[in-house]
Protein backbone atom coordinates (compact mmCIF):
# COMPACT_ATOMS: atom_id res chain seq x y z
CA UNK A 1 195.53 6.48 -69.39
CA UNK A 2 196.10 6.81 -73.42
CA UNK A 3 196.70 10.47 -74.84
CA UNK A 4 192.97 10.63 -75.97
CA UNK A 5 191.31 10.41 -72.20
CA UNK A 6 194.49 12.86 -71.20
CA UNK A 7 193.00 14.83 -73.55
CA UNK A 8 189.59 14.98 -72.89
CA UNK A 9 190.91 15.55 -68.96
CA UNK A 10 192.83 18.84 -69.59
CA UNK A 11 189.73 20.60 -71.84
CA UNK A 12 187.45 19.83 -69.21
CA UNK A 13 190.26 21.24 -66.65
CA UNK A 14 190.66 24.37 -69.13
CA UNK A 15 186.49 24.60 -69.37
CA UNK A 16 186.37 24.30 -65.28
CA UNK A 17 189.09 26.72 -65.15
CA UNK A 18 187.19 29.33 -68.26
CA UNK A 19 184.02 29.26 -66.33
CA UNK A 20 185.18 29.89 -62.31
CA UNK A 21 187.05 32.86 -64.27
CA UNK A 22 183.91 34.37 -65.67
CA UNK A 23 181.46 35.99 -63.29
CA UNK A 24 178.29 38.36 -64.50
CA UNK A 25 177.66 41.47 -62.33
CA UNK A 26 173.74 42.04 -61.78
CA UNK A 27 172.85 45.60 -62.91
CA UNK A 28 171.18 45.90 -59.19
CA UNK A 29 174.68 45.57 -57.77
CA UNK A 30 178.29 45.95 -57.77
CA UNK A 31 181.21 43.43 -56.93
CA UNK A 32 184.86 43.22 -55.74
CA UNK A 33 187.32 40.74 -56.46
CA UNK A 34 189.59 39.70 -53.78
CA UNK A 35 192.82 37.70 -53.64
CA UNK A 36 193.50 36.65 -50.44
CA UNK A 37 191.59 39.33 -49.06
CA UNK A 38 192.92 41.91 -50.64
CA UNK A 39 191.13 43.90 -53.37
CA UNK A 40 192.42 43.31 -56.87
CA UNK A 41 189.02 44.55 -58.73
CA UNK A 42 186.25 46.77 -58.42
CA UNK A 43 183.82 45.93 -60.92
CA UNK A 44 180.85 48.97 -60.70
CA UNK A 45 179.15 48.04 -64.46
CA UNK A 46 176.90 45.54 -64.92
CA UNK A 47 178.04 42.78 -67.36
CA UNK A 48 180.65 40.12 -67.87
CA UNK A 49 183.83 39.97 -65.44
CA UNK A 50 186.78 37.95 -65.53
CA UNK A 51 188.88 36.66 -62.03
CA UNK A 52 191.57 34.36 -61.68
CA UNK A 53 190.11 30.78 -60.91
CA UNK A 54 190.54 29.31 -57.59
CA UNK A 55 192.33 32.18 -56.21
CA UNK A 56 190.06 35.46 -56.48
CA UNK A 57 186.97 35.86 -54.55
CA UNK A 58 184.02 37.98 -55.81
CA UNK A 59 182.28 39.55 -53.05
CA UNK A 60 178.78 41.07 -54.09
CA UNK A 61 177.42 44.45 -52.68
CA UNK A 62 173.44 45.90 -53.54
CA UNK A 63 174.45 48.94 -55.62
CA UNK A 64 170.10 49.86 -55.13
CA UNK A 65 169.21 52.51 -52.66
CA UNK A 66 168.58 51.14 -49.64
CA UNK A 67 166.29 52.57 -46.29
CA UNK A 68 166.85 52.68 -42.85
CA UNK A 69 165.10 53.50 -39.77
CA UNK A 70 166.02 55.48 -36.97
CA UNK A 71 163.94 54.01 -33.85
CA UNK A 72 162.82 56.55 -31.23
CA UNK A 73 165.18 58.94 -29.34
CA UNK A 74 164.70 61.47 -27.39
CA UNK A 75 165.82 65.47 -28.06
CA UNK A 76 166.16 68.08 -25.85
CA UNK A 77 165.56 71.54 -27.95
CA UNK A 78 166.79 75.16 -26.87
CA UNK A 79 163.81 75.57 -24.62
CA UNK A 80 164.35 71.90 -22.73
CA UNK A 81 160.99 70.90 -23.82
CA UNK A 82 162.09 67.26 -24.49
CA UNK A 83 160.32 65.52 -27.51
CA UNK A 84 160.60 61.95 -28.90
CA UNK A 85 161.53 61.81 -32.67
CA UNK A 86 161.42 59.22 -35.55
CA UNK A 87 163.15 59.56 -38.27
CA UNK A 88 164.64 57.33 -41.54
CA UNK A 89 167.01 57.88 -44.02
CA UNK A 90 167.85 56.55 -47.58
CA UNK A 91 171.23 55.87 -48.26
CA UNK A 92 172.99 53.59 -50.54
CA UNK A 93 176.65 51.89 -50.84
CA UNK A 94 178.89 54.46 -53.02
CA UNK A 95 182.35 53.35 -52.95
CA UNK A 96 182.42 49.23 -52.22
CA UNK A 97 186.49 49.44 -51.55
CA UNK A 98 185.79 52.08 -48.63
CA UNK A 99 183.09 50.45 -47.52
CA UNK A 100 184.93 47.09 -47.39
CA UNK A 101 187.77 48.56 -45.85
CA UNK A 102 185.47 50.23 -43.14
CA UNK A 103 183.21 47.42 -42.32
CA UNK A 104 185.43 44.72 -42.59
CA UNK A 105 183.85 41.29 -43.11
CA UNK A 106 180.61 42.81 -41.77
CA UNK A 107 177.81 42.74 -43.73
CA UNK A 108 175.18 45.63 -44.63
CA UNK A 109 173.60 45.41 -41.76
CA UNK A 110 176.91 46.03 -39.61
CA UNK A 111 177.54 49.35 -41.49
CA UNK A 112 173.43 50.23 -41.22
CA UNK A 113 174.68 49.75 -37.18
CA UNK A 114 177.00 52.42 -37.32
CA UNK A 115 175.16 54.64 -40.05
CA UNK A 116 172.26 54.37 -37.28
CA UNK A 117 174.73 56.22 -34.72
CA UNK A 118 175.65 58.96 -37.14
CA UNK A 119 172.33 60.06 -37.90
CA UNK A 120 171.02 59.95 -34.43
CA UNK A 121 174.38 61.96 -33.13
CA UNK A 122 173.09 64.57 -35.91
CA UNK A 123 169.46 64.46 -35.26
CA UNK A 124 170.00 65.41 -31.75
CA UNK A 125 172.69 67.57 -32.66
CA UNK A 126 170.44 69.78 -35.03
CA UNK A 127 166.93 69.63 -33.03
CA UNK A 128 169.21 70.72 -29.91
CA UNK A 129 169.58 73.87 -31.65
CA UNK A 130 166.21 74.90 -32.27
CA UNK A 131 163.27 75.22 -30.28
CA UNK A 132 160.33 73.00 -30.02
CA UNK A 133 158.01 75.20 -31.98
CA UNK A 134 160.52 74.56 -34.89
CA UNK A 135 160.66 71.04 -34.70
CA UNK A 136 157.09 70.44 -34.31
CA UNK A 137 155.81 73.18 -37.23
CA UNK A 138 155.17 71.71 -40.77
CA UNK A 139 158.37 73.08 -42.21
CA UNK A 140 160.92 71.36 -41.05
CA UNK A 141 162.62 70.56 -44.58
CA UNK A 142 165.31 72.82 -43.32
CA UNK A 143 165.80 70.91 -40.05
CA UNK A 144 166.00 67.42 -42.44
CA UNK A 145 168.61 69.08 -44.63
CA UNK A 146 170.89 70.23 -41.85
CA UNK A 147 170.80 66.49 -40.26
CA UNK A 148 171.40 65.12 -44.18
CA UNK A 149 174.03 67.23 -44.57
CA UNK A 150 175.89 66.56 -41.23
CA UNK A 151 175.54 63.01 -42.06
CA UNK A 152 177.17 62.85 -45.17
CA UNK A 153 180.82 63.53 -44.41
CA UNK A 154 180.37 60.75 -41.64
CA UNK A 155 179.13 58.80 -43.86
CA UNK A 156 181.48 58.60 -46.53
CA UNK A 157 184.08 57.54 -44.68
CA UNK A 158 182.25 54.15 -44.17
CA UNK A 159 181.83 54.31 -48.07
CA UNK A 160 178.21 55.31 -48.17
CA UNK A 161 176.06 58.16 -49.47
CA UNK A 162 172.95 59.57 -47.63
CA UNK A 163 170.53 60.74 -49.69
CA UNK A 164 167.61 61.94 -47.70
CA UNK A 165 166.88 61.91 -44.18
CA UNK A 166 162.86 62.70 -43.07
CA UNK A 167 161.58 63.22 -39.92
CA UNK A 168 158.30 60.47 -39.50
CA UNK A 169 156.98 61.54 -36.01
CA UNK A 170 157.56 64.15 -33.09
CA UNK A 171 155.62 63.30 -30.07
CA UNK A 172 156.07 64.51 -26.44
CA UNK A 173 157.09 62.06 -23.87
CA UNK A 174 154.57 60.03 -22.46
CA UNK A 175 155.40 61.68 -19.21
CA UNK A 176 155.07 64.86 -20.36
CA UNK A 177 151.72 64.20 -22.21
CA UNK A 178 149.72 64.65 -19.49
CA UNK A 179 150.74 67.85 -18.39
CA UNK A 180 150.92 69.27 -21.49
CA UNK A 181 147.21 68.25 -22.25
CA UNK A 182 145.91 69.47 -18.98
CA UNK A 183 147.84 73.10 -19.77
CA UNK A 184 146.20 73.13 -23.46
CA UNK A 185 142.88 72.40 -21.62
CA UNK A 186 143.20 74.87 -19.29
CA UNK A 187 143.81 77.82 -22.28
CA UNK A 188 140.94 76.29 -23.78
CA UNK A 189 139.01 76.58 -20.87
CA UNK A 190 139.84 80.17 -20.23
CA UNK A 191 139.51 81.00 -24.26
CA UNK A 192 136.22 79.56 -24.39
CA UNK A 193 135.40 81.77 -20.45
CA UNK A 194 136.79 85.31 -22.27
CA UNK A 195 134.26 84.63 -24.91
CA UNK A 196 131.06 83.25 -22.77
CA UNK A 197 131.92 86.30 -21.45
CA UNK A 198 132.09 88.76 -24.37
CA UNK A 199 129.28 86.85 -25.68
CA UNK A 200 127.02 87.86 -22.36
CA UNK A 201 128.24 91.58 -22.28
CA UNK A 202 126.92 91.34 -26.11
CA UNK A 203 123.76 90.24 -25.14
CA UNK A 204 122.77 92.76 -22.34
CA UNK A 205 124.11 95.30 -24.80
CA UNK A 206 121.52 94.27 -27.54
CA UNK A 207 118.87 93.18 -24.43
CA UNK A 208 118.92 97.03 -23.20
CA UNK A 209 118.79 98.31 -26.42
CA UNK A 210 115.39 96.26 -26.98
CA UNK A 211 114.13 97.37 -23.59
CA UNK A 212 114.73 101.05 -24.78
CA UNK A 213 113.41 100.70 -28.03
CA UNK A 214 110.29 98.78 -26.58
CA UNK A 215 109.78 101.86 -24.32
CA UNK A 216 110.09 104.62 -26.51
CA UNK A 217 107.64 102.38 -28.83
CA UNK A 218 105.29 101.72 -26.57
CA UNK A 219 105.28 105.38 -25.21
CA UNK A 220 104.68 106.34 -28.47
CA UNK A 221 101.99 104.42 -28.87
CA UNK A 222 100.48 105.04 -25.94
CA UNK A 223 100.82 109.15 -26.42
CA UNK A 224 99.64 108.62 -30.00
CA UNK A 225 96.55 106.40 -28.67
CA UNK A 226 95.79 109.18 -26.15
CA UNK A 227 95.75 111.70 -28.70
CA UNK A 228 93.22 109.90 -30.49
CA UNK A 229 91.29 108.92 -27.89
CA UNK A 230 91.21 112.55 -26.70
CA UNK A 231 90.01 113.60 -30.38
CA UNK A 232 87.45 110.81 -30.26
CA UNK A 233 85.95 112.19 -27.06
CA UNK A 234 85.82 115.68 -28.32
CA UNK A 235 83.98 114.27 -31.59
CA UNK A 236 81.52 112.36 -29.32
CA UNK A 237 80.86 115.37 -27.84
CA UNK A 238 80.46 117.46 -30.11
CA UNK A 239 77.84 115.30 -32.12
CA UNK A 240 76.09 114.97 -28.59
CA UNK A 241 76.02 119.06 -28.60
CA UNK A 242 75.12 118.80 -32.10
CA UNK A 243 72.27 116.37 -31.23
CA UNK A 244 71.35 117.86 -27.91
CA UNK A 245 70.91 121.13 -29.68
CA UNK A 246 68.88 119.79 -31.97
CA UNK A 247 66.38 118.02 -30.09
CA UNK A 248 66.94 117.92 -26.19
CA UNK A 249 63.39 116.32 -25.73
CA UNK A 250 64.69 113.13 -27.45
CA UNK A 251 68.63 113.76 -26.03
CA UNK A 252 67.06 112.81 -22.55
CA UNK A 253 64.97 110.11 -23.41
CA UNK A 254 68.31 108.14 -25.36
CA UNK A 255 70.36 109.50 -22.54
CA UNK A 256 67.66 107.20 -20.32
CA UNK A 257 67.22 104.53 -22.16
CA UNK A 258 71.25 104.25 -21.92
CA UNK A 259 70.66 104.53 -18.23
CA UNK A 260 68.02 102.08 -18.08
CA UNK A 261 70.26 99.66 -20.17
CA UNK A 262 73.36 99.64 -18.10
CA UNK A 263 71.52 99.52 -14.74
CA UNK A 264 69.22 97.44 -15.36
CA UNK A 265 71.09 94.26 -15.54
CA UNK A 266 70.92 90.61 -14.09
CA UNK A 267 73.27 90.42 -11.10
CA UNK A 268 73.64 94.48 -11.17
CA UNK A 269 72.88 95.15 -7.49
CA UNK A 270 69.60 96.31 -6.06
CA UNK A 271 68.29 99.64 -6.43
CA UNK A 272 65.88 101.09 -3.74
CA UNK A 273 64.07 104.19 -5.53
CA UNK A 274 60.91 105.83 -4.85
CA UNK A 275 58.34 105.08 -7.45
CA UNK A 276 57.76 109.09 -8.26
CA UNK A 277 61.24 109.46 -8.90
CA UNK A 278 62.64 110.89 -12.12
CA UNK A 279 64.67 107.87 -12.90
CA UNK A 280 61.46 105.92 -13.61
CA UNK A 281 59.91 109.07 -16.18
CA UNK A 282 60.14 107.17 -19.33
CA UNK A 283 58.91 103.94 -17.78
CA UNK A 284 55.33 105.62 -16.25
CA UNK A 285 54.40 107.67 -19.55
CA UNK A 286 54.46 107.27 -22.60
CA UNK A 287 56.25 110.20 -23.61
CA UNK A 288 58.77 112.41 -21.34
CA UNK A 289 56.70 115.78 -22.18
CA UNK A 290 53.91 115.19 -19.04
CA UNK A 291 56.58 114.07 -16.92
């Protein structure tokens, strides 16, 4: 091999050598550089970084903030009504030497494992110091902070941060569904029997004061129509005085001719009379004067 191809050998040895020393860090991450496994390098800023060739390894970590959920568990509040709770958290990877040194050669999901134990040790921790009415109510941001909070000294020692923890869903057991409904049901049914019941008492309240009011109407009424009636009478009468006085000759013959009208009817029963008698004056002569 002459000096030139020697030549040509070593740069591209030296160019190998430049390049497995250069790595770039991704600005959605952060990286560690290890020489036989042990950390040499914690590169945090996005960019360029250098590592010795063919001895350091770069091991990659997401630097985003990542979610995880907390399947169902069950809680047992201060008044051992038991409830079933969902929850997730956000956390992401804070310090990548603890959180090598913690998990090992695990990956993410290995420290999501344990991360998953924390926060349900804390849910049921904080919701076993309440009562249900608590945990079930709209505000429970209080509730949420207290698990956070407990969380995040755990936490850190596995080299994460936990940002937010939310309850998604508290639910009753499905054993304890049932009962429950049937006890809402039955305060619904006796609610809704107090007020059929206030509702009827209403209504024969307002019924008897319509009966009364009908009464004392119609009594009214009634003594009013007398009155006029009565007045009516005595103003019949007194034209018929008035009338009478003034001619009685033709007072008797209208006061027959009524007579005549209302007795003599079709279907009015039969009348048996002598012919000479007085009912039949006005009907013989011509005038009641020869009668």
């Amino acid at each position: 091999m002459n000096r030139a191809a020697l030549g040509l050998f070593v740069l591209f040895l030296l160019a190998v050598a430049g390049l497995s020393s250069i790595f770039i860090v991704d600005e959605r991450e952060k990286a560690l550089v290890l020489r036989f496994g042990r950390v040499v390098n914690v590169q945090e800023e996005p960019g360029l970084a250098f590592k010795v060739p063919f001895i350091d390894e770069v091991v990659r970590y997401d630097d985003r903030i990542l979610s995880l959920e907390v399947g169902p568990l069950e809680v047992t509040p201060r008044d051992d009504r038991r409830l079933v709770v969902d929850a997730f958290s956000r956390y992401r990877i804070a310090d990548v030497d603890t959180f090598r040194q913690a998990v090992g050669g695990e990956d993410v999901f290995g420290a999501e494992r344990r991360l998953d134990k924390i926060l349900r040790d804390q849910t049921r921790a904080v919701l076993g110091s309440v009562s249900s009415n608590d945990i079930l109510s709209s505000d429970r941001a209080a509730l949420m902070l207290r698990i956070r909070n407990g969380a995040i000294a755990q936490a850190r020692s596995l080299g994460l941060e936990v940002i937010d923890v939310r309850l998604k869903r508290t639910d009753l057991p499905q054993a304890n569904l049932n009962a429950t409904f049937a006890r809402m049901r039955a305060e619904r049914e006796r609610e809704a029997a107090d007020e059929i019941a206030r509702g009827n008492e209403a209504a024969q309240r307002v019924r008897a004061q319509a009966d009364r009011t009908e009464v004392e109407l119609v009594s009214e009424a009634e003594r009013e129509a007398e009155v006029i009636r009565g007045e009516a009478d005595a103003e019949r009468n007194r034209i018929f005085a008035e009338a009478y006085g003034a001619d009685p000759e033709f007072f008797e013959f209208y006061r027959s001719l009524n007579a005549y009208s209302n007795s003599l009817l079709e279907g009015n029963s039969s009348m048996v009379l002598s012919p000479d008698s007085e009912f039949f004056n006005y009907l013989k002569f011509s005038g009641g004067a020869d009668r």
